[in-house]
Structure formats: C-alpha cells, structure tokens
C-alpha atoms as a PDB file:
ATOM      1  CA  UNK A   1      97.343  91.158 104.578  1.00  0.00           C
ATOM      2  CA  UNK A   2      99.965  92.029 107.779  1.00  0.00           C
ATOM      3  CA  UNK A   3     103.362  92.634 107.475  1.00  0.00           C
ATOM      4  CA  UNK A   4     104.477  89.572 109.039  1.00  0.00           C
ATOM      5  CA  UNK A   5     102.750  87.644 105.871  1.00  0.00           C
ATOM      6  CA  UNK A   6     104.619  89.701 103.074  1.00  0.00           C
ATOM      7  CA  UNK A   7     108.064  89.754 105.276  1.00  0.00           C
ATOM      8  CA  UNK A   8     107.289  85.495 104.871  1.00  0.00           C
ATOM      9  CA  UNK A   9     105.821  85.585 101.357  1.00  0.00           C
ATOM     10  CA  UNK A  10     108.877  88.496  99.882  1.00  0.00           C
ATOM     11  CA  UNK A  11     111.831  89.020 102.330  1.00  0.00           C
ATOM     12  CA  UNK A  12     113.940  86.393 100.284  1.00  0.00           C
ATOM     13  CA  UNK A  13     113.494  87.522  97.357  1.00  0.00           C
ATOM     14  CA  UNK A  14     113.996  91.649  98.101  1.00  0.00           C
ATOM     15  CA  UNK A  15     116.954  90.698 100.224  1.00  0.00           C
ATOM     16  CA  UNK A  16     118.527  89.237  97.150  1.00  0.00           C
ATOM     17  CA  UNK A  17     117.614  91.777  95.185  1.00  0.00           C
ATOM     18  CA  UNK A  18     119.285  93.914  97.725  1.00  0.00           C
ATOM     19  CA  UNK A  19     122.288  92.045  98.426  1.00  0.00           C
ATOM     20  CA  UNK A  20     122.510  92.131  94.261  1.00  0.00           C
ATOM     21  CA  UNK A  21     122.825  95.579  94.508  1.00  0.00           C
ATOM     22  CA  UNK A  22     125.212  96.898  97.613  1.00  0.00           C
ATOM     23  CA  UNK A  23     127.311  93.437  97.427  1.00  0.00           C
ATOM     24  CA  UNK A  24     127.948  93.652 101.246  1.00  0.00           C
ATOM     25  CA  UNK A  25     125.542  91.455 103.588  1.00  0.00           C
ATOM     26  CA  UNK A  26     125.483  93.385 106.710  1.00  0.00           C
ATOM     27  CA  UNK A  27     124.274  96.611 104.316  1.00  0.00           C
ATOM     28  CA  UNK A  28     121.524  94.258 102.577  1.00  0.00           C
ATOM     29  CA  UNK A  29     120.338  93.187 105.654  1.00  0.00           C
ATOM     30  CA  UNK A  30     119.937  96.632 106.909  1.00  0.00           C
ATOM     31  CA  UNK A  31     118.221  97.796 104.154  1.00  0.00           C
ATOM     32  CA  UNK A  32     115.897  94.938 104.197  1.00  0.00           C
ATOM     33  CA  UNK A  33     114.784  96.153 107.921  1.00  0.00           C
ATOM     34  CA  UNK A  34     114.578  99.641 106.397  1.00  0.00           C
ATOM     35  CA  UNK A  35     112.642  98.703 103.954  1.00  0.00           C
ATOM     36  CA  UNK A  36     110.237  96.687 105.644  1.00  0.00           C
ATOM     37  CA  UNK A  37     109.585  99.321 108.395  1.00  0.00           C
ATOM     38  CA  UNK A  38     108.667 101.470 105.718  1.00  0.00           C
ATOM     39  CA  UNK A  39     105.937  98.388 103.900  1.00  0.00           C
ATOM     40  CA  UNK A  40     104.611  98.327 107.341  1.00  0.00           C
ATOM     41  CA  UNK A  41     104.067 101.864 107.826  1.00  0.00           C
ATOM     42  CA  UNK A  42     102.465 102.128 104.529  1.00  0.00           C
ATOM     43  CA  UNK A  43     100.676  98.920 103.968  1.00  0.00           C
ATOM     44  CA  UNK A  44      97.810 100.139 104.729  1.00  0.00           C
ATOM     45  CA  UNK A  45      97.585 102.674 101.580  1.00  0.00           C
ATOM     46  CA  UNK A  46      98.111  99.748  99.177  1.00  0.00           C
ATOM     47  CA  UNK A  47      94.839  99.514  96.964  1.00  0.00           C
ATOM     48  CA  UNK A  48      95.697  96.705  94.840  1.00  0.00           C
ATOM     49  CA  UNK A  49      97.144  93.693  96.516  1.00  0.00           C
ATOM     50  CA  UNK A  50      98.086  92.388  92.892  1.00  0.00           C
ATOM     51  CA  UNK A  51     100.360  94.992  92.535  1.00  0.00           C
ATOM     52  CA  UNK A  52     101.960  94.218  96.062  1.00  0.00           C
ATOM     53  CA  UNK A  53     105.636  92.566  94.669  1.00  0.00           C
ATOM     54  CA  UNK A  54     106.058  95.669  92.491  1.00  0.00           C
ATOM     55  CA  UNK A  55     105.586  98.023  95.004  1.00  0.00           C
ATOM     56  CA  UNK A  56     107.768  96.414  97.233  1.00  0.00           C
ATOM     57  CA  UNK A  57     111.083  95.885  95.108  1.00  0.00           C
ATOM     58  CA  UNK A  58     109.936  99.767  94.646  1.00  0.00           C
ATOM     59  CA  UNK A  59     110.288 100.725  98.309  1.00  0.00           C
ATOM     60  CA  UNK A  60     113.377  98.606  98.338  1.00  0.00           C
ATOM     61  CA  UNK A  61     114.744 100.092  95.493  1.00  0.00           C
ATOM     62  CA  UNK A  62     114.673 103.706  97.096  1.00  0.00           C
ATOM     63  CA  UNK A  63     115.697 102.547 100.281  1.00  0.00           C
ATOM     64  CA  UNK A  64     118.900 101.446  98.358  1.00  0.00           C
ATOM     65  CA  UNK A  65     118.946 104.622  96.244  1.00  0.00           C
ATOM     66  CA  UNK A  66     118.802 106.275 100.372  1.00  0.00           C
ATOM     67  CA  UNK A  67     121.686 103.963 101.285  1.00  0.00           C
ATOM     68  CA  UNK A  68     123.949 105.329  98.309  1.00  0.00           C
ATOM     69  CA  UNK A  69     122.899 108.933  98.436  1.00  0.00           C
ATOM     70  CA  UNK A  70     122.951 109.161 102.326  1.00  0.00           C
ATOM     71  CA  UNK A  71     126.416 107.623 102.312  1.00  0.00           C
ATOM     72  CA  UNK A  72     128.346 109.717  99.410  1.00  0.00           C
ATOM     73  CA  UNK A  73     128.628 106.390  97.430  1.00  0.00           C
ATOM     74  CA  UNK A  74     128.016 105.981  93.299  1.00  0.00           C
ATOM     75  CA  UNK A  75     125.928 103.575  92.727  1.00  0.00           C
ATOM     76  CA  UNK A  76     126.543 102.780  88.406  1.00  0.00           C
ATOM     77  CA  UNK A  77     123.372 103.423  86.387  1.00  0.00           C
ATOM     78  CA  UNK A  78     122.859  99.748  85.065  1.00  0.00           C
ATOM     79  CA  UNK A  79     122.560  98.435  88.645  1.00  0.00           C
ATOM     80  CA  UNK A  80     119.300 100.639  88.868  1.00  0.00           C
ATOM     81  CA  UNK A  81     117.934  99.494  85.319  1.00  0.00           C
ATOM     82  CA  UNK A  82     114.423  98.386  86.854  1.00  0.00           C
ATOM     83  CA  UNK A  83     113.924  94.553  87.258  1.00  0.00           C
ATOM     84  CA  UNK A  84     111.603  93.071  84.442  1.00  0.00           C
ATOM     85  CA  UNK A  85     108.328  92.251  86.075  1.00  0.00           C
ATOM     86  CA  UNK A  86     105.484  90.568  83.507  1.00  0.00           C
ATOM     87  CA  UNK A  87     103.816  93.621  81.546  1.00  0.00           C
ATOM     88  CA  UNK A  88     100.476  93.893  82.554  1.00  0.00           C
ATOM     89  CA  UNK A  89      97.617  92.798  79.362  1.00  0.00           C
ATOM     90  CA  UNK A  90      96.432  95.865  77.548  1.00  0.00           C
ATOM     91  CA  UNK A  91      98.109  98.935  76.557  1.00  0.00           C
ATOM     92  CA  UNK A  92      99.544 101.026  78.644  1.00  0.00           C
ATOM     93  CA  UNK A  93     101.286 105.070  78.829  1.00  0.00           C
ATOM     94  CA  UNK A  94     104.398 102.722  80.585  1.00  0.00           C
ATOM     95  CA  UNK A  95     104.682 100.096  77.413  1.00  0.00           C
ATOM     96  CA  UNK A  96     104.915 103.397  75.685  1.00  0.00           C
ATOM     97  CA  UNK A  97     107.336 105.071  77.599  1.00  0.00           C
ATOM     98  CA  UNK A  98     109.360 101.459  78.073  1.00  0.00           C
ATOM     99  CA  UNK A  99     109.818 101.218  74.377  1.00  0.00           C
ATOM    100  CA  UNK A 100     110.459 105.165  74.317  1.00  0.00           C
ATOM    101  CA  UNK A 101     112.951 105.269  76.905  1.00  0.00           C
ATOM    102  CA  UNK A 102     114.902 101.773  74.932  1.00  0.00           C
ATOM    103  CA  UNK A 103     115.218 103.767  72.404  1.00  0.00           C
ATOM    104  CA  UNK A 104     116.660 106.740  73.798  1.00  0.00           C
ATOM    105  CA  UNK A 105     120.474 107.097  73.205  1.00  0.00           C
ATOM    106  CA  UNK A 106     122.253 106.183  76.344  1.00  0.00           C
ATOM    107  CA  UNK A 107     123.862 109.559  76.466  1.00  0.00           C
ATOM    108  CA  UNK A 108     120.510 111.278  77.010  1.00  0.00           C
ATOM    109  CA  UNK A 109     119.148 107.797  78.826  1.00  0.00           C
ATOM    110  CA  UNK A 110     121.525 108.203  81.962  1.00  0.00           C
ATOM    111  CA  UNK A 111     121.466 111.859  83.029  1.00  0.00           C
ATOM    112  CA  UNK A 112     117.634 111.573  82.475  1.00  0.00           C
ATOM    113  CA  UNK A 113     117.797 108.141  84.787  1.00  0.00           C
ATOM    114  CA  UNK A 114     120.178 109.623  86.989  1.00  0.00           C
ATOM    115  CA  UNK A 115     118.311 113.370  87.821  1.00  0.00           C
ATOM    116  CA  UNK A 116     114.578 112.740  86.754  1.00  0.00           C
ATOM    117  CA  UNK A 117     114.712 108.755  88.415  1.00  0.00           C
ATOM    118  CA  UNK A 118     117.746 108.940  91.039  1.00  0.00           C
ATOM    119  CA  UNK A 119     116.795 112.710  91.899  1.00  0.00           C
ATOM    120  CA  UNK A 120     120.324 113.674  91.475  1.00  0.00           C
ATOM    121  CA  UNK A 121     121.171 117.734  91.007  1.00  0.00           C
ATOM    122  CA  UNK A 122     122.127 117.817  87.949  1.00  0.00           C
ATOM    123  CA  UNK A 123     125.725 119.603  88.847  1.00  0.00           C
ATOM    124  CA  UNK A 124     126.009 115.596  90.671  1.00  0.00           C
ATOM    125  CA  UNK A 125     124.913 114.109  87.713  1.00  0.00           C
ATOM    126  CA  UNK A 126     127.628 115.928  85.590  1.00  0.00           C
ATOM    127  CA  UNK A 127     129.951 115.250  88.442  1.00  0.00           C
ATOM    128  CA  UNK A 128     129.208 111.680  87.850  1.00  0.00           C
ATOM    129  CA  UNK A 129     129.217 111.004  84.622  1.00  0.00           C
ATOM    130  CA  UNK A 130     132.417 113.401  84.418  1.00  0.00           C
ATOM    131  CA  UNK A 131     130.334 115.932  82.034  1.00  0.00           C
ATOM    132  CA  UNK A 132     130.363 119.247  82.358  1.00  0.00           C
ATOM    133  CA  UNK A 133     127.018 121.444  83.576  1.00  0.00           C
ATOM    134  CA  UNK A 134     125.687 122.808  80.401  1.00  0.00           C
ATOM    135  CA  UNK A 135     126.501 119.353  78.853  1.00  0.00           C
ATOM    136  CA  UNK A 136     124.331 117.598  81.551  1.00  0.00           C
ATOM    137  CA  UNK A 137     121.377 120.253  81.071  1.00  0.00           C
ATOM    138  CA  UNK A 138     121.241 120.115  77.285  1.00  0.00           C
ATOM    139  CA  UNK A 139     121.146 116.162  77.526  1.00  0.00           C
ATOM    140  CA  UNK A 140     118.271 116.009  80.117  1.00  0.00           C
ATOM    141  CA  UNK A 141     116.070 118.614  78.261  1.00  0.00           C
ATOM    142  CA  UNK A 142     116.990 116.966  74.684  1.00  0.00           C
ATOM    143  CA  UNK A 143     115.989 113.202  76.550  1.00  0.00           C
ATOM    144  CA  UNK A 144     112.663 115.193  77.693  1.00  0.00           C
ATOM    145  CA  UNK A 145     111.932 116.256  74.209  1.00  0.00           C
ATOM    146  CA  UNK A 146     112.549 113.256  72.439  1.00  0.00           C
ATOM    147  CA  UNK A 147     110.365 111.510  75.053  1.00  0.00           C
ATOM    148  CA  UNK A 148     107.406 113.989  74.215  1.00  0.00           C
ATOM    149  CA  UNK A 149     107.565 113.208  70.698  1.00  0.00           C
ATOM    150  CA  UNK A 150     107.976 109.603  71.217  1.00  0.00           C
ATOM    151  CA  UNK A 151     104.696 109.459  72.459  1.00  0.00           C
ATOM    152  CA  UNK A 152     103.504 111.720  69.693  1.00  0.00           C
ATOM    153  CA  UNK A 153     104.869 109.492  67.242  1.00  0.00           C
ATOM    154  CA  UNK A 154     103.756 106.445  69.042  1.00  0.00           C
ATOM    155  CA  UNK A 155     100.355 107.173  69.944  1.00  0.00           C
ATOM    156  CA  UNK A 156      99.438 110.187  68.482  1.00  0.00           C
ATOM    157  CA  UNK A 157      99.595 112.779  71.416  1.00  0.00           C
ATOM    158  CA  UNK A 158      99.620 116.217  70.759  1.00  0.00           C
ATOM    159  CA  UNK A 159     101.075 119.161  72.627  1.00  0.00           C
ATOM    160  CA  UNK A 160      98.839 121.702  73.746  1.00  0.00           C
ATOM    161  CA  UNK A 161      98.964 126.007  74.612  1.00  0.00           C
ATOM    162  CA  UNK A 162     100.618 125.077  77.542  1.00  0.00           C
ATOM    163  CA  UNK A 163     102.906 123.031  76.575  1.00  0.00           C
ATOM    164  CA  UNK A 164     101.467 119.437  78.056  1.00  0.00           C
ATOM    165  CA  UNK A 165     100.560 115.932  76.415  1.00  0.00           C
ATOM    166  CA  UNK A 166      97.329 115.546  75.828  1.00  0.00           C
ATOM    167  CA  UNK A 167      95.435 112.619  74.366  1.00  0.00           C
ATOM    168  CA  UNK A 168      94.180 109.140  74.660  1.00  0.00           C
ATOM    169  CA  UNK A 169      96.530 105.795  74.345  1.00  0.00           C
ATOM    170  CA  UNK A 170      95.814 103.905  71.139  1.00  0.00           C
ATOM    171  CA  UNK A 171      95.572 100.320  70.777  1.00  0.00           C
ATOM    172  CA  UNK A 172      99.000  98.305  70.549  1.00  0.00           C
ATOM    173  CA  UNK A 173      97.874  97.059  67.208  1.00  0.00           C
ATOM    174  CA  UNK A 174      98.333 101.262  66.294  1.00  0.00           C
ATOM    175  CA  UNK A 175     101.052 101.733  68.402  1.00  0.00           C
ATOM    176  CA  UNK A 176     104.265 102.437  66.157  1.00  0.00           C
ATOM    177  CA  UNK A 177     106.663 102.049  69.381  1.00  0.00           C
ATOM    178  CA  UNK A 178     105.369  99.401  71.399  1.00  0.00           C
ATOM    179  CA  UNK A 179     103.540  96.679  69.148  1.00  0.00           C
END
C-alpha cells in the first residue's frame, strides 16, 4: 500500500468530508494536503489495512479540528459528531460507549465532546458554550461518572481501590445498553 494508491482510492471522499466541514474550497483543499502529508508520514505504522478508511477520515478529522483551533475559529459541536462507519461484528467496549455516550444528556454530551474529544481547556469550553467555569467542570466530571456507570450497568464492570474499570465485555445478547 503507497500513498499515491490511498490519495487515488480516498482523496474524494475525505475532501468532501472536508469541504462538508470548513464550507470554503481553498481551506478543504489545504487540509486535504495536510492531511495526506501526515497518512504518508505515518502509513507505515498502520497494522490493519481494513481499518485504513477509518483511520483516515480520523487524521482528517484532526487536521480540521488543527485548522479551527490554530485559526481562533468555533467550529459547532454537531459538525464533529463522528461519521457512521459499519460497526464492526462482535461486541465491542466502543458499541458500549456509543450507546453510553447517546444516552448522555446533551448538556453533559458537549463539554465532554468538546474538552475530553476537541481537547479544549475547559475555561474555552465554558467560553464556548457561554457557561460559566464551575458550570463547565461539574458537567464534564458528572458526563465522566455517568459514563463509568454506564458501563457498569451495561456490562457489569466494577470499580476497583483505585478507582479504574475493571472487567470483561459481555455478550450483546447481556448487554443492557447496546443489544
């Protein structure tokens, strides 16, 4: 696999998804080249070649996030919802946390997206989402919690001394969140 094949086989589609994003097509098409100069730097580390279209609207994603952050612009939250790609077969921690994080009330949803995902400080998330600090602190760690027990709930996890996860995914058939 070289770069020149997946810029033939993908540059369409992630300049679409691109231009979907930043609306402007001199921006899209620099992001595209930013984008691909970073698949062709790190090509090489890909393991799974089945998991190559994913990881690219991933590097494009973040080169958009880049764009937005680098430039002082606000980008709204749904435009970064992450494109639906076909879940894998099995169960999986993610078809947990997918059906966790739907759940989750959009208050908690979109400082969590915007901090934990965007990698926003979370005085610019509260400057964002016109909130004040403590507001924008209690939300995250309140969206953190209810994740934790959403995968206790949904596959019976437990929290250990330390405070982590700990346990094995259950069959969807058990799952209570994700069947």
């Amino acid at each position: 696999m070289t770069t020149k094949s997946v810029w033939e086989s993908y540059s369409g589609d992630i300049r679409r998804f691109i231009l979907s994003k930043v609306k402007d097509v001199d921006v899209a098409d620099d992001i595209l080249q930013e984008t691909f100069i970073k698949v062709h730097t790190k090509l090489h580390t890909l393991k799974d070649e089945a998991k190559l279209k994913p990881w690219l609207f991933s590097i494009a994603r973040y080169t958009i996030l880049d764009y937005f952050k680098t430039n002082k612009l606000v980008i709204p939250v749904e435009d970064l919802e992450i494109e639906s790609e076909p879940l894998p077969k099995g169960h999986t921690e993610q078809d947990c946390l997918r059906g966790i994080l739907v759940n989750l009330p959009k208050k908690y949803r979109d400082p969590l997206f915007l901090s934990d995902i965007k990698g926003l400080k979370q005085q610019e998330v509260a400057n964002q989402l016109n909130l004040s600090l403590p507001t924008v602190k209690s939300q995250i760690q309140r969206a953190r919690k209810q994740i934790a027990q959403g995968f206790m709930d949904c596959c019976g996890f437990k929290m250990n001394e330390d405070g982590h996860l700990v346990g094995e995914i259950q069959d969807k058939a058990d799952c209570k969140v994700c069947q």
